[in-house]
Protein backbone atom coordinates (compact mmCIF):
# COMPACT_ATOMS: atom_id res chain seq x y z
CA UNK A 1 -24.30 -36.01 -37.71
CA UNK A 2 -26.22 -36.55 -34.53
CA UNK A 3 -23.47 -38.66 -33.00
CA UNK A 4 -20.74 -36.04 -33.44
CA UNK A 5 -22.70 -33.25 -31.36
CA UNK A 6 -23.15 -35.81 -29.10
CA UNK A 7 -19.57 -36.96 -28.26
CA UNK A 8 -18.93 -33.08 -29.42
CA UNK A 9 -21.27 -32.12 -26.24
CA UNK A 10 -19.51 -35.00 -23.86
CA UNK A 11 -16.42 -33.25 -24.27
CA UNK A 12 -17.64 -29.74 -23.62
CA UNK A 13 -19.01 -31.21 -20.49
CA UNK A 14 -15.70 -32.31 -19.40
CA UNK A 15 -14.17 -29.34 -20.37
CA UNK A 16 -16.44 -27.15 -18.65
CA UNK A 17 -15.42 -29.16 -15.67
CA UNK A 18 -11.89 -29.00 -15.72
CA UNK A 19 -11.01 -25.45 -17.75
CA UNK A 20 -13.10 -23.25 -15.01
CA UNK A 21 -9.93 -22.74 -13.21
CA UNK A 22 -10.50 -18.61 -13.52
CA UNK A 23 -14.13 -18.57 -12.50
CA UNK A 24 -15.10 -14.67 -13.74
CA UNK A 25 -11.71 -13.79 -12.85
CA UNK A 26 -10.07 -11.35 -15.51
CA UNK A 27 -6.61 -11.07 -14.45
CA UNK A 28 -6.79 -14.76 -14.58
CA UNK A 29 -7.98 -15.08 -17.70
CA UNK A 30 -6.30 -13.06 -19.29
CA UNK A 31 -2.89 -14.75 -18.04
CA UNK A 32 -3.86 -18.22 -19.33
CA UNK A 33 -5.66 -17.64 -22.85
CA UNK A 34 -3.76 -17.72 -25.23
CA UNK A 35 -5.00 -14.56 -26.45
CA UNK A 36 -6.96 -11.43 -25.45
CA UNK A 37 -8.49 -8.94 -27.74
CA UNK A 38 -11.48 -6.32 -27.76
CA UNK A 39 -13.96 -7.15 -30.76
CA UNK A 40 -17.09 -6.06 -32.06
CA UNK A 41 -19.97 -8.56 -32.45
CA UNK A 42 -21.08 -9.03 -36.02
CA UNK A 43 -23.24 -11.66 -35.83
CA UNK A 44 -24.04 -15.33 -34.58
CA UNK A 45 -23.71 -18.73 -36.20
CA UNK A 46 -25.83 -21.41 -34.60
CA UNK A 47 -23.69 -24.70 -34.37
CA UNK A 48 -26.46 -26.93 -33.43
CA UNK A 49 -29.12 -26.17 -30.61
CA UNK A 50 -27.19 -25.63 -27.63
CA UNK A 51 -23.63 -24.27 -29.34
CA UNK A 52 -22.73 -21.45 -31.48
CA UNK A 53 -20.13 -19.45 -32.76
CA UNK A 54 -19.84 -15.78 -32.59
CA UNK A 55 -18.80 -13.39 -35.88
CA UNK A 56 -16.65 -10.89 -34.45
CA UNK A 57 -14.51 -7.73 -36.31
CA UNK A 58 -10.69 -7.75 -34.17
CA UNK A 59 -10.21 -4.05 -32.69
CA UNK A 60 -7.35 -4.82 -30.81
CA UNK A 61 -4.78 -7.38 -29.52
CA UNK A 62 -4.64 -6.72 -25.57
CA UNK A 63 -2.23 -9.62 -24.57
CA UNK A 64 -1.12 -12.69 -25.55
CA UNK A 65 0.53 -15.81 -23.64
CA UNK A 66 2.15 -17.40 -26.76
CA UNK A 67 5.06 -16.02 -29.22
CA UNK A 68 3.81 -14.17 -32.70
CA UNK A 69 0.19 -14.98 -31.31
CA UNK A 70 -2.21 -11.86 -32.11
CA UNK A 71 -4.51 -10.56 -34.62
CA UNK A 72 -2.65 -9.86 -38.00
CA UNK A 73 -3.40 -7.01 -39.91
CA UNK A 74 -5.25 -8.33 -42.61
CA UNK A 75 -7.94 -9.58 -39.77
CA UNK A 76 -8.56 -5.99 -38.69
CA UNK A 77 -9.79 -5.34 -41.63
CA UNK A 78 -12.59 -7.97 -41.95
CA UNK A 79 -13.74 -10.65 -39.42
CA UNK A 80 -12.84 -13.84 -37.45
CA UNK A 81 -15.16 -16.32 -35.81
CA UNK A 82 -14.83 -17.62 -32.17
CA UNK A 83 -16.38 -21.47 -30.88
CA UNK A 84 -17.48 -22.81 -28.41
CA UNK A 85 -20.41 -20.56 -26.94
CA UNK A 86 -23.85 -21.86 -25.71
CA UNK A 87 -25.26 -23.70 -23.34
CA UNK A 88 -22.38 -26.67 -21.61
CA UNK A 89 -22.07 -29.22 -18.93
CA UNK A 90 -25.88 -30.16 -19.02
CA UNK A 91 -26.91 -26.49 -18.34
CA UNK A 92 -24.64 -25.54 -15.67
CA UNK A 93 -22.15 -23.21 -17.92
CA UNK A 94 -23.49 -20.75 -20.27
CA UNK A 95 -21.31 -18.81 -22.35
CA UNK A 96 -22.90 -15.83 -24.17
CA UNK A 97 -20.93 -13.86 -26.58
CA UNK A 98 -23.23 -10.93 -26.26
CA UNK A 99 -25.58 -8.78 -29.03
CA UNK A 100 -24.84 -7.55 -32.52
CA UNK A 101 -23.27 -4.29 -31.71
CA UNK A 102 -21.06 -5.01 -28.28
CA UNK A 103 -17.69 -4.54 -28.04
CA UNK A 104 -16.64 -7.07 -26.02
CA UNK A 105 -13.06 -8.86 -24.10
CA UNK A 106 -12.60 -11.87 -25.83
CA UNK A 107 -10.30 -14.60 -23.95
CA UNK A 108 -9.58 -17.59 -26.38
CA UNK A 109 -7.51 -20.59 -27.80
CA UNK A 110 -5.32 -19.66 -30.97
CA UNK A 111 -6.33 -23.16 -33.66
CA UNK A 112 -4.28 -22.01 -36.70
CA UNK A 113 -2.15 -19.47 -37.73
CA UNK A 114 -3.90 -16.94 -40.32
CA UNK A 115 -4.45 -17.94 -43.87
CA UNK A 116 -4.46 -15.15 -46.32
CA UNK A 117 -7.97 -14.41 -47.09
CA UNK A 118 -9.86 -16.85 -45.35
CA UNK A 119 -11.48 -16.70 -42.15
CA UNK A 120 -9.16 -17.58 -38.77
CA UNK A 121 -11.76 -19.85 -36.19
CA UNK A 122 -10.67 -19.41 -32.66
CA UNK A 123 -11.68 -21.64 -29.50
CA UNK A 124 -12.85 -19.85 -26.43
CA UNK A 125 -10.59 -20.34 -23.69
CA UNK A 126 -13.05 -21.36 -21.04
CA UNK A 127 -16.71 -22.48 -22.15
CA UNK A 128 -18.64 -21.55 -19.05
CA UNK A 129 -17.59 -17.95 -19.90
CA UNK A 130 -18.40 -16.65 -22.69
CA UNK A 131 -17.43 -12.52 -23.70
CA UNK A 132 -16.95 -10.11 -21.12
CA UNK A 133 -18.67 -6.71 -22.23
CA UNK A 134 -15.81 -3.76 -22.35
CA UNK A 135 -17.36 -2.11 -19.03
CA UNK A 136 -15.14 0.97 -17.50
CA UNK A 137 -14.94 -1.59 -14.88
CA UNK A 138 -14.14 -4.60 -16.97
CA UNK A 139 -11.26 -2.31 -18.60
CA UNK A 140 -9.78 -0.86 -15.92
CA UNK A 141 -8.72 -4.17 -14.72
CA UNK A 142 -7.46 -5.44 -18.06
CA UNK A 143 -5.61 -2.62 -18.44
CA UNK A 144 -3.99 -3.21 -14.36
CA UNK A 145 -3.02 -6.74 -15.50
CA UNK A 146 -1.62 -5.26 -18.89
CA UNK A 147 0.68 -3.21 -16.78
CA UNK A 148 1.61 -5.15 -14.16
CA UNK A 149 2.22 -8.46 -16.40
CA UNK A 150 4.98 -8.83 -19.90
CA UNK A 151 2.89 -10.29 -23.01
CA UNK A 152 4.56 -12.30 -25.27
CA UNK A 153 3.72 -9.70 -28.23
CA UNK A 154 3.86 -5.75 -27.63
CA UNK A 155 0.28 -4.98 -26.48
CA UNK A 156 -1.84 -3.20 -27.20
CA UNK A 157 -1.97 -3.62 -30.79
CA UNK A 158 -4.50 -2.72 -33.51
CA UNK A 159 -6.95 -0.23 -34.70
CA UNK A 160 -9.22 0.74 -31.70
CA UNK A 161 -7.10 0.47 -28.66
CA UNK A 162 -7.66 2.23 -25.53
CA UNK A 163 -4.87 3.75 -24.02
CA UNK A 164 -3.26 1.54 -21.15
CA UNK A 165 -2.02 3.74 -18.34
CA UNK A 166 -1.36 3.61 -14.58
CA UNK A 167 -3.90 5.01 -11.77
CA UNK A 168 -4.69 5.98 -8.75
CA UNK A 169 -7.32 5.70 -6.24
CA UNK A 170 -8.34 8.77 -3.58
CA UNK A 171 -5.52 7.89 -1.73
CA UNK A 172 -3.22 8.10 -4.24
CA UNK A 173 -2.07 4.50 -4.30
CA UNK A 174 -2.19 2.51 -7.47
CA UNK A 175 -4.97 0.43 -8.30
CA UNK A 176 -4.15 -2.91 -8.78
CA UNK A 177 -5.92 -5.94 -10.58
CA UNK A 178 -8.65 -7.27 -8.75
CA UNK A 179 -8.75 -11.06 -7.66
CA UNK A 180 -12.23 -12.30 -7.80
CA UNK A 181 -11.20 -15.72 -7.41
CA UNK A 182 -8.16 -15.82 -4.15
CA UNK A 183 -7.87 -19.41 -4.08
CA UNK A 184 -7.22 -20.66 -7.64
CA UNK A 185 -7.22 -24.68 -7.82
CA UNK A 186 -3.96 -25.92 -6.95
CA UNK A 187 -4.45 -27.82 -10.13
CA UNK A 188 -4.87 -25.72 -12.13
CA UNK A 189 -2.16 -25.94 -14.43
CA UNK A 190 -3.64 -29.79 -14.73
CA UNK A 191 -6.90 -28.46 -15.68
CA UNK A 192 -5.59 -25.83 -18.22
CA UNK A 193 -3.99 -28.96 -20.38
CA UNK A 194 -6.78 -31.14 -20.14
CA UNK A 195 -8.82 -28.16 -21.25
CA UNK A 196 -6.89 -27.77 -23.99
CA UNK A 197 -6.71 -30.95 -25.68
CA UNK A 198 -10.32 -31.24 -25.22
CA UNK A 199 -11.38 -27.76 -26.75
CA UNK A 200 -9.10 -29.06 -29.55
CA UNK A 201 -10.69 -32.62 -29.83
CA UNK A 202 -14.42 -31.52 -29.71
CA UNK A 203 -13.74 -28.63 -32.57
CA UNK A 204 -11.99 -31.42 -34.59
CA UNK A 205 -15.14 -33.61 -33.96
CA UNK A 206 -17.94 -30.99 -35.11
CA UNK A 207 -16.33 -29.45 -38.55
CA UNK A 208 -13.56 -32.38 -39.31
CA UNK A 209 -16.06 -35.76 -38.75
């Protein structure tokens, strides 16, 4: 048991290293999850002392990077669980999923499809971020990215969306999405593989071994 949240851990570590190609950038996160969604914190399940996993009910699909890849109906109407928060890379990374209550942007790796009446697990997509909290701020600029970029399913989608629409500043020009992070890795479509298969390997490695 020990040994698996060790090697579990080891790969986090590397992950952490190689997956922070978005920093606390939105627009960029939002264009390499797989998925985006709002949800509602329900409640937390510790994984071991440094890891847990966050219960959380769907409110809506925002945008998705991958064909038929959203939340299905039946999953609006109970609750899903994302991995991988908690404390990564020897400290350095820290991804909280916020408090019983939030509603929160969720940016994460799709495992399985959905299973009729069991519970779909989903990877977050980078683990030194955890949840974003659904600021006006926070929104504005997923809704900027939702306009300016084409999802792979029609977004928004779900049962508490907030309205995307186009703005403008005192000027009158539109706002656009704002770049926290100008000079992404030139590897970073490297990184976002590597990521991958090691989200996938060290979820296999705490519930499969």
């Amino acid at each position: 048991m020990l040994c698996k949240y060790i090697i579990a851990l080891a790969i986090f570590t590397i992950t952490s290293t190689y997956a922070a190609i978005c920093n606390r950038d939105i627009e960029c996160l939002t264009k390499n999850a797989q998925m985006t969604f709002l949800g509602r914190v329900i409640g937390i399940e510790q994984t071991n002392a440094t890891m847990f996993s966050a219960e959380v009910q769907p409110l809506c699909t925002m945008f998705s990077t991958v064909a038929n890849t959203k939340i299905d109906d039946e999953e609006f109407k109970r609750t899903v669980f994302i991995d991988g928060f908690g404390t990564h890379a020897g400290g350095t990374c820290n991804a909280d999923a916020g408090i019983v209550g939030d509603t929160n942007i969720f940016f994460v790796w799709v495992n399985a499809s959905s299973i009729h009446g069991v519970a779909r697990r989903f990877g977050l997509f980078d683990p030194c971020y955890g949840a974003f909290k659904n600021t006006p701020e926070n929104a504005q600029i997923l809704n900027n990215v939702i306009l300016s970029q084409t999802s792979a399913v029609q977004t928004p989608i779900g049962v508490e969306c907030p309205e995307v629409k186009a703005t403008t500043d005192n000027n009158g020009n539109g706002n656009g999405p704002i770049n926290l992070d100008e000079d992404l890795d030139s590897n970073a479509i490297l990184k976002y593989s590597i990521s991958s298969i090691a989200i996938i390997i060290s979820l296999f490695y705490i519930f499969f071994m």
